[in-house]
N, C-alpha and C. Protein backbone atom coordinates (compact mmCIF):
# COMPACT_ATOMS: atom_id res chain seq x y z
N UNK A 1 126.58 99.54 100.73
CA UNK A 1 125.20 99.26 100.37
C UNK A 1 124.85 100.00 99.08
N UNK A 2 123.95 99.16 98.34
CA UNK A 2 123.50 99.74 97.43
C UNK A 2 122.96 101.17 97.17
N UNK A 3 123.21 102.58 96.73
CA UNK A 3 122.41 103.66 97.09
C UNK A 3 121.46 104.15 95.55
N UNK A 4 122.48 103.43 94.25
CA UNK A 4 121.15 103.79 93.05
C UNK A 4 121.60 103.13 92.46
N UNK A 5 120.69 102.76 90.88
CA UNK A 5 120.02 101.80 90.17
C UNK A 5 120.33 102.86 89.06
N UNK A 6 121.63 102.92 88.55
CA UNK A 6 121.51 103.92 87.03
C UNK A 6 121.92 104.93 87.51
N UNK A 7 120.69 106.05 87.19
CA UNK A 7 120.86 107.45 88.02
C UNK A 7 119.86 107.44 88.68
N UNK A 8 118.90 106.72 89.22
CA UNK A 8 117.77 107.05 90.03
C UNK A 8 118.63 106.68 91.31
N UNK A 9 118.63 107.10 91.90
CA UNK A 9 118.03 106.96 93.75
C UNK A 9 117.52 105.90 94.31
N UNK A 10 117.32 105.09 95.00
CA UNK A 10 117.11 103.94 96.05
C UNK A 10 115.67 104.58 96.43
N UNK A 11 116.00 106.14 96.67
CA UNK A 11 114.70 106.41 97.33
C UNK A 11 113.35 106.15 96.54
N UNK A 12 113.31 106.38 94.95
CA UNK A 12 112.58 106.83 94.32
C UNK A 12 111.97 105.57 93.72
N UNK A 13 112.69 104.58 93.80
CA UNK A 13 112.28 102.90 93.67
C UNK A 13 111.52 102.04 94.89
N UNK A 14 109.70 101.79 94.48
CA UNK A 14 108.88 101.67 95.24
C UNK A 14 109.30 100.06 95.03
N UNK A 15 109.43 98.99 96.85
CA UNK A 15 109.57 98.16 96.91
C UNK A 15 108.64 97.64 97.27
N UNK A 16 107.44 96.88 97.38
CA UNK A 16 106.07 97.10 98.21
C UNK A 16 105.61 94.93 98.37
N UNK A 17 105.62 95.20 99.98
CA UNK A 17 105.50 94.06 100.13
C UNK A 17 103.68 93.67 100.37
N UNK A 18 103.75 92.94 99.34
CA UNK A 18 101.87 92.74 99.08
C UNK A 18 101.73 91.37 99.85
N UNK A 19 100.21 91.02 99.28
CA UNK A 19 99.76 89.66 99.61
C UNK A 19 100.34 88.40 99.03
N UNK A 20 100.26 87.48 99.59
CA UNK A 20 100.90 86.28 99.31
C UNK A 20 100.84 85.98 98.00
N UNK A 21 100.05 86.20 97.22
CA UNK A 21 98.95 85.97 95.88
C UNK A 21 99.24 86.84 95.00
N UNK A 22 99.79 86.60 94.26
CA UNK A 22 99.99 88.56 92.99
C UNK A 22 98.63 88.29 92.09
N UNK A 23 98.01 89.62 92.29
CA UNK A 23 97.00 89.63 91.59
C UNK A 23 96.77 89.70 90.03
N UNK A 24 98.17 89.57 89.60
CA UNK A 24 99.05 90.40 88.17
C UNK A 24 98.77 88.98 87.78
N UNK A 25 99.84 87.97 88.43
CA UNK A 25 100.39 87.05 87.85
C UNK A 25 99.83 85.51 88.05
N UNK A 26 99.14 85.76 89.09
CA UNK A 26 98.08 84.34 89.84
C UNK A 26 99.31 83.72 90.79
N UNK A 27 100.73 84.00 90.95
CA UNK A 27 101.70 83.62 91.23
C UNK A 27 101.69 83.84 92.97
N UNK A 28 102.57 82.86 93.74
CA UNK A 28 102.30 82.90 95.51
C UNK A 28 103.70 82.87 95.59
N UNK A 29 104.30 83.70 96.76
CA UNK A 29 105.31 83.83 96.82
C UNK A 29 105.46 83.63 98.76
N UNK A 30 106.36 83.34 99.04
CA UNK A 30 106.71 83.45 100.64
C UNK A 30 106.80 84.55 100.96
N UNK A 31 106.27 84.89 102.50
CA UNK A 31 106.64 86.74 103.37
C UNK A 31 108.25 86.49 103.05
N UNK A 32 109.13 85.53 103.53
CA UNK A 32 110.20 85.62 103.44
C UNK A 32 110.86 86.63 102.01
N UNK A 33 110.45 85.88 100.77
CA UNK A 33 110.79 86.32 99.85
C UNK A 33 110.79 87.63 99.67
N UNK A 34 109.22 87.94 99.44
CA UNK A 34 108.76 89.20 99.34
C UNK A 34 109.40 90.07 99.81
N UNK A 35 109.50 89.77 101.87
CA UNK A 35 110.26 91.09 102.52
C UNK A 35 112.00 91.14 102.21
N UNK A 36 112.13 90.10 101.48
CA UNK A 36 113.89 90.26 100.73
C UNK A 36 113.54 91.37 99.93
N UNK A 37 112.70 91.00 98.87
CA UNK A 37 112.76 91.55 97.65
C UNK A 37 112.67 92.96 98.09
N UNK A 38 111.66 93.24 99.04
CA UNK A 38 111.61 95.02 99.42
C UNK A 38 112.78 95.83 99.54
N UNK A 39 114.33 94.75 99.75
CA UNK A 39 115.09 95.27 99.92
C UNK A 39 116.00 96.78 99.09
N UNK A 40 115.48 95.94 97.64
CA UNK A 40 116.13 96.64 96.62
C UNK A 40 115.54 98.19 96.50
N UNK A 41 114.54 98.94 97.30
CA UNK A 41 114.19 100.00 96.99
C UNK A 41 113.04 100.55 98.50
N UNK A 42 112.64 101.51 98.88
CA UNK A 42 112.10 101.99 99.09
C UNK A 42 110.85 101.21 99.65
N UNK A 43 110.69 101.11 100.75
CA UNK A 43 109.89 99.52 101.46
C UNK A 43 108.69 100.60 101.54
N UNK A 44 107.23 99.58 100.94
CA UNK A 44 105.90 100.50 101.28
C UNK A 44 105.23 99.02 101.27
N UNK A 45 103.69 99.19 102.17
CA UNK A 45 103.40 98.28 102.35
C UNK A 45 101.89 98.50 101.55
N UNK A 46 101.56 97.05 101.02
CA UNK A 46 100.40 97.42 99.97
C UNK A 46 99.87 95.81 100.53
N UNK A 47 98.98 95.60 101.80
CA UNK A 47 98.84 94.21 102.36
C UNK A 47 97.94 95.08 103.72
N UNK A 48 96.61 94.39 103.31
CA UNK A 48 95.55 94.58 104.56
C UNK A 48 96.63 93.96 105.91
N UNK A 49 97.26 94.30 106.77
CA UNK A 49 97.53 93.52 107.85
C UNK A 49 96.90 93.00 108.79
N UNK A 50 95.67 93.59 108.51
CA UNK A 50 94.57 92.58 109.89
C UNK A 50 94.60 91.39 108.98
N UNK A 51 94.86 90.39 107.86
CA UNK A 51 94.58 89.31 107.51
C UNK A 51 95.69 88.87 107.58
N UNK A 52 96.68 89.30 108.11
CA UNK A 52 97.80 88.30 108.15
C UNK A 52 97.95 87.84 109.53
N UNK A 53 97.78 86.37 109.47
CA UNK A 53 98.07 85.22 111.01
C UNK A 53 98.71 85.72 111.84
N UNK A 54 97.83 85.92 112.83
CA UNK A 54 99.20 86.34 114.29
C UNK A 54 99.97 85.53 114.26
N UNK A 55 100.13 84.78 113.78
CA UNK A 55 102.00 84.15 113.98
C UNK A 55 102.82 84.78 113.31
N UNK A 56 101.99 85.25 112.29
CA UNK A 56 103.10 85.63 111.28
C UNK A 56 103.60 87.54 111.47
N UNK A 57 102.57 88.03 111.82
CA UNK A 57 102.81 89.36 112.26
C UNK A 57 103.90 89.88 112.68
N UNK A 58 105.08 89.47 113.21
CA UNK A 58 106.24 89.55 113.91
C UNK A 58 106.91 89.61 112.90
N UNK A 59 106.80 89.18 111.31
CA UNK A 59 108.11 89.33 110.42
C UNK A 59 107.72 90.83 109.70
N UNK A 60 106.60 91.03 109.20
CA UNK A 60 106.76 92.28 108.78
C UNK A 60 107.06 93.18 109.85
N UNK A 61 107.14 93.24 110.91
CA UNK A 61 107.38 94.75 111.79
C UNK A 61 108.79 94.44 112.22
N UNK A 62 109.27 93.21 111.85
CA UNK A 62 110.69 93.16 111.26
C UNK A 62 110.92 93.90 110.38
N UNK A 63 110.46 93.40 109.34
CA UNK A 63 110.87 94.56 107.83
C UNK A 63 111.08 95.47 108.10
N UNK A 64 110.24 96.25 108.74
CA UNK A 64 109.85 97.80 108.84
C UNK A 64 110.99 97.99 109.36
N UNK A 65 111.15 97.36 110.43
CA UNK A 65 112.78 97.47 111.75
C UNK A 65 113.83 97.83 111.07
N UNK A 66 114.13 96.44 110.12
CA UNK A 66 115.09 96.77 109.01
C UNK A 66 115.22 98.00 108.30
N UNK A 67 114.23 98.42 107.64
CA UNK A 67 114.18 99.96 106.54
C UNK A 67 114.35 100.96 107.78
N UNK A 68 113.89 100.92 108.84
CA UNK A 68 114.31 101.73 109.40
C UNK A 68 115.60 102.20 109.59
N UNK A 69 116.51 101.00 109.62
CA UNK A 69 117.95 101.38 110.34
C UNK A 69 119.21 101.74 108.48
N UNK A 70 118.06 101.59 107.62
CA UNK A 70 119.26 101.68 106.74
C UNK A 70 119.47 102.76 106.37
């Protein structure tokens, strides 16, 4: 597994899975995607979770599952 990016650390690279919507870019992306992309660094979460669909609730506390075990 990947552990650094250059000379930085894995740890020190903030991966942060937001809202569907980037507020940067006007751009919408899938949870799927997003919680990939967290992969590459240091998973933090930057996403009100009371607005995300109880259906959908079950994949981020996946994520989390994941960062946990790595």
């Amino acid at each position: 597994m990947l552990r650094r990016v250059g000379d930085l650390p894995l740890k020190y690279l903030g991966a942060h899975l937001t809202v569907p919507l980037s507020h940067q870019t006007g751009r919408t992306s899938t949870l799927d995607l997003r919680a990939a992309t967290t992969l590459f660094g240091q998973l933090r979460i930057q996403w009100d979770l009371r607005t995300v669909p109880p259906h959908e609730l079950d994949r981020p506390a996946r994520r989390v599952d994941l960062d946990q075990r790595k």
